[in-house]
N, C-alpha and C. Protein backbone atom coordinates (compact mmCIF):
# COMPACT_ATOMS: atom_id res chain seq x y z
N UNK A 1 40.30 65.80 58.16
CA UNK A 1 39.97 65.05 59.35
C UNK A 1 41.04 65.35 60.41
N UNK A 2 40.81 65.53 61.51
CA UNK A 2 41.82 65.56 62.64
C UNK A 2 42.07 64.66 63.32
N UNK A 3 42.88 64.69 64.33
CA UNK A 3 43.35 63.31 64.51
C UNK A 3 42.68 62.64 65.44
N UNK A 4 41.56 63.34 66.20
CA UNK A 4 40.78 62.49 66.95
C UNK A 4 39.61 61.18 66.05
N UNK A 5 39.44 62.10 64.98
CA UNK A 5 38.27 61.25 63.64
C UNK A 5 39.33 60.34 63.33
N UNK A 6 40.39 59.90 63.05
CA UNK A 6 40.99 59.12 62.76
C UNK A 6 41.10 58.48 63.65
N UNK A 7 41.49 58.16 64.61
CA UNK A 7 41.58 57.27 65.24
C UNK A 7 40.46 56.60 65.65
N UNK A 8 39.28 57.19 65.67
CA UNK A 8 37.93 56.27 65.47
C UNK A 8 37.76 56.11 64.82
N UNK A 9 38.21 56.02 63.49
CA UNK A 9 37.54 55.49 62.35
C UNK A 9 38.58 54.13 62.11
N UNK A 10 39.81 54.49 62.72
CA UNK A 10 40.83 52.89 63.03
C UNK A 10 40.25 51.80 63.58
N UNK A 11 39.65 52.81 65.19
CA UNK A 11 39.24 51.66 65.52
C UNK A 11 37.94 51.32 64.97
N UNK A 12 36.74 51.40 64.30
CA UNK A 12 35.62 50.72 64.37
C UNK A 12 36.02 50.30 62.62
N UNK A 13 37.06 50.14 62.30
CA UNK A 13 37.97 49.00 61.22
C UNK A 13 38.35 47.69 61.87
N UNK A 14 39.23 47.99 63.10
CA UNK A 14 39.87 47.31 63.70
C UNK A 14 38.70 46.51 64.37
N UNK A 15 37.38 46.78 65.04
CA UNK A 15 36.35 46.23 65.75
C UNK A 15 35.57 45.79 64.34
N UNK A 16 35.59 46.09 63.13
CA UNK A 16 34.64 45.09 62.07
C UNK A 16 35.43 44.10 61.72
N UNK A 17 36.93 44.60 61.50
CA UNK A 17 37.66 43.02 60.96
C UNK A 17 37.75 41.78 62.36
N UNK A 18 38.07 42.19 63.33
CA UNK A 18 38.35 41.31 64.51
C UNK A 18 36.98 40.96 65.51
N UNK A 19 36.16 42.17 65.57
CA UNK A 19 34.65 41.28 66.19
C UNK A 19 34.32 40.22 65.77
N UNK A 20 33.81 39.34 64.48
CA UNK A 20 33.29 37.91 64.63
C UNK A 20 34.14 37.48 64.89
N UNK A 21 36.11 37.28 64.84
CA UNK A 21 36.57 36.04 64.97
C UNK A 21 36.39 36.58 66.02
N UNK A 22 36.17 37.24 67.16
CA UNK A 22 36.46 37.31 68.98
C UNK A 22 35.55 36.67 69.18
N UNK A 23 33.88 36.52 67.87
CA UNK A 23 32.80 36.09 68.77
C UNK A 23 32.99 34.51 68.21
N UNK A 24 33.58 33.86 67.60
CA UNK A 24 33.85 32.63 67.34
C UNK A 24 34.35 31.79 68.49
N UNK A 25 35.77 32.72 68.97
CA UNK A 25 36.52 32.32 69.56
C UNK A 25 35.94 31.97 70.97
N UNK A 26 34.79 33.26 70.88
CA UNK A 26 34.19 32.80 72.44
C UNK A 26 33.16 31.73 72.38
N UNK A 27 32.43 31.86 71.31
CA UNK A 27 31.70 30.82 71.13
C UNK A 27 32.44 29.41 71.29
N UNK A 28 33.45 29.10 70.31
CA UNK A 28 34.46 27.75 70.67
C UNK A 28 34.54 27.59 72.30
N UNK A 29 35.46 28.35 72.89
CA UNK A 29 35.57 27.77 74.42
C UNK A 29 34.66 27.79 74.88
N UNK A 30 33.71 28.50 74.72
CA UNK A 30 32.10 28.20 76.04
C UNK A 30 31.40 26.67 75.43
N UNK A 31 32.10 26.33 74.10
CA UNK A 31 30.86 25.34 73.65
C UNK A 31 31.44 23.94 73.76
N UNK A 32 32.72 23.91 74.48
CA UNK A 32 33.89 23.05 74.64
C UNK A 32 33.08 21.51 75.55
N UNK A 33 32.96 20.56 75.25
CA UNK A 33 32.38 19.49 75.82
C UNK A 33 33.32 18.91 77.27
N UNK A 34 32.73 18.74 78.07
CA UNK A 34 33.74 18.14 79.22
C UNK A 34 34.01 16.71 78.73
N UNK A 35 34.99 15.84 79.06
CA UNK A 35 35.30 14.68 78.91
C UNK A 35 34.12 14.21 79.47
N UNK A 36 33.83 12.20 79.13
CA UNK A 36 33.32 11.69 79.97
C UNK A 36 33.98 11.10 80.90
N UNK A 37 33.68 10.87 81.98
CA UNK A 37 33.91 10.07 82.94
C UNK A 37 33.53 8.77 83.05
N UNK A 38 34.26 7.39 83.19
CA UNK A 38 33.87 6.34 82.99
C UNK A 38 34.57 5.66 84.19
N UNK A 39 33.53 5.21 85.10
CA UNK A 39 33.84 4.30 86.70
C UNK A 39 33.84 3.22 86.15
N UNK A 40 34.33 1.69 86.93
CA UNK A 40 33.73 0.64 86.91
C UNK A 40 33.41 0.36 88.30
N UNK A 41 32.72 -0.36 88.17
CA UNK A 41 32.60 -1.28 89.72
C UNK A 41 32.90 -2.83 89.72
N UNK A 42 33.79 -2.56 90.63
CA UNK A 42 34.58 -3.83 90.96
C UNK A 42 33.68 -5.10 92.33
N UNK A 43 33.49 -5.78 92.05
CA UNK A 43 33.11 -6.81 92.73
C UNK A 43 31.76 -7.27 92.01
N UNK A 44 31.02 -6.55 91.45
CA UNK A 44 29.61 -6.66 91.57
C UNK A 44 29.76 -7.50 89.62
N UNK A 45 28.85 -8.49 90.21
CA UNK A 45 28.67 -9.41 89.07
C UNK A 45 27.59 -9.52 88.60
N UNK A 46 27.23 -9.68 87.29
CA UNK A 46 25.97 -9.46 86.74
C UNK A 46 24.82 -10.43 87.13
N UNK A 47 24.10 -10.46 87.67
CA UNK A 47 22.86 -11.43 87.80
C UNK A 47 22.76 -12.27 86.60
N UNK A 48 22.07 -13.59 87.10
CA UNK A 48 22.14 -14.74 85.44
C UNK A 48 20.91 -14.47 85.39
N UNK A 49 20.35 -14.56 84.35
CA UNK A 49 19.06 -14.53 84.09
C UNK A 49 18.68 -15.91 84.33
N UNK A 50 17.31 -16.10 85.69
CA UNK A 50 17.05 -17.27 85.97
C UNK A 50 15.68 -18.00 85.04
N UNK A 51 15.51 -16.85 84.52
CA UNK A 51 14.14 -17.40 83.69
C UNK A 51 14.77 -18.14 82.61
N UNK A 52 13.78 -19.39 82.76
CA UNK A 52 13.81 -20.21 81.09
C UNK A 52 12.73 -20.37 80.05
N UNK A 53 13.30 -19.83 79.18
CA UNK A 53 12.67 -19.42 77.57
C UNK A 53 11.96 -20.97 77.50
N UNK A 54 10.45 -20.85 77.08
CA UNK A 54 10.00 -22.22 76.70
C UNK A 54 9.10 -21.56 75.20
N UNK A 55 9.07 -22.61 74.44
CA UNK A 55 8.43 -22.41 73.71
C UNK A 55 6.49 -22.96 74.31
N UNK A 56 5.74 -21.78 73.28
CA UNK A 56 4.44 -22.61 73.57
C UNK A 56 4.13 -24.06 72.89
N UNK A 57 4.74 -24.25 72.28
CA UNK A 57 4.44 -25.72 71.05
C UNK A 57 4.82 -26.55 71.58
N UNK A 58 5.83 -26.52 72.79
CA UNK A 58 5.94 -27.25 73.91
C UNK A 58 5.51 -27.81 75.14
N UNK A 59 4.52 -27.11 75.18
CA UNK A 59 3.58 -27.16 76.67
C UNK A 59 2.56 -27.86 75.66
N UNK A 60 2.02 -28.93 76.78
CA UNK A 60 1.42 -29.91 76.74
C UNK A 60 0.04 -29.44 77.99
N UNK A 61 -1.09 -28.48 77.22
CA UNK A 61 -1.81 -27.83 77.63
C UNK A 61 -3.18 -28.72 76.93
N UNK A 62 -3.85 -28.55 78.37
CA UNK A 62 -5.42 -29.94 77.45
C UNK A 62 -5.92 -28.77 77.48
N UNK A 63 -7.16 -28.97 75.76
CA UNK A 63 -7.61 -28.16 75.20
C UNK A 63 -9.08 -27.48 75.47
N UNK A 64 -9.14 -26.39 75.89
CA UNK A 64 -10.08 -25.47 76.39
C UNK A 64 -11.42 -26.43 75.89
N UNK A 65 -12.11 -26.00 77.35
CA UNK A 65 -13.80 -26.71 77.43
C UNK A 65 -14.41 -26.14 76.42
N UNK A 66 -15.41 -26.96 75.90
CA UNK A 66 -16.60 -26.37 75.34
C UNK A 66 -16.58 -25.91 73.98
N UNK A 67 -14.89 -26.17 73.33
CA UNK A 67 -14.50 -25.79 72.04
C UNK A 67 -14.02 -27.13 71.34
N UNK A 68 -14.61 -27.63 70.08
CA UNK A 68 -13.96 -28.61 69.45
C UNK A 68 -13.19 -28.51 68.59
N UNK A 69 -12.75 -29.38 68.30
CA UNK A 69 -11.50 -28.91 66.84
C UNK A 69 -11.41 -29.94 66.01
């Protein structure tokens, strides 16, 4: 072999052992999540809920025409 075949045959050693971790490595930083960001807002207060929960067993409803019981 002369010395040009050798040295390609170094490198496509050198490109089988080190290609996947390069493609890991790129994979890791491209797949890197941004932080979240978390605002508050200051002043603003939650609305009360003005509705009131009734039960039906409570309502005092006269009983539909035309049906007896």
């Amino acid at each position: 072999m002369n010395e040009r075949q050798k040295k390609i045959l170094i490198f496509l050693f050198l490109l089988i052992l080190v290609g996947p971790f390069a493609l890991l490595w790129l994979a890791f930083t491209l797949n890197k999540e941004e932080p979240e960001v978390e605002t508050e807002i200051v002043g603003v207060e939650e609305e009360k809920d003005v509705f009131e929960w009734k039960s039906i067993w409570e309502e005092q409803l006269p009983p539909p025409e035309g049906e007896d019981y």
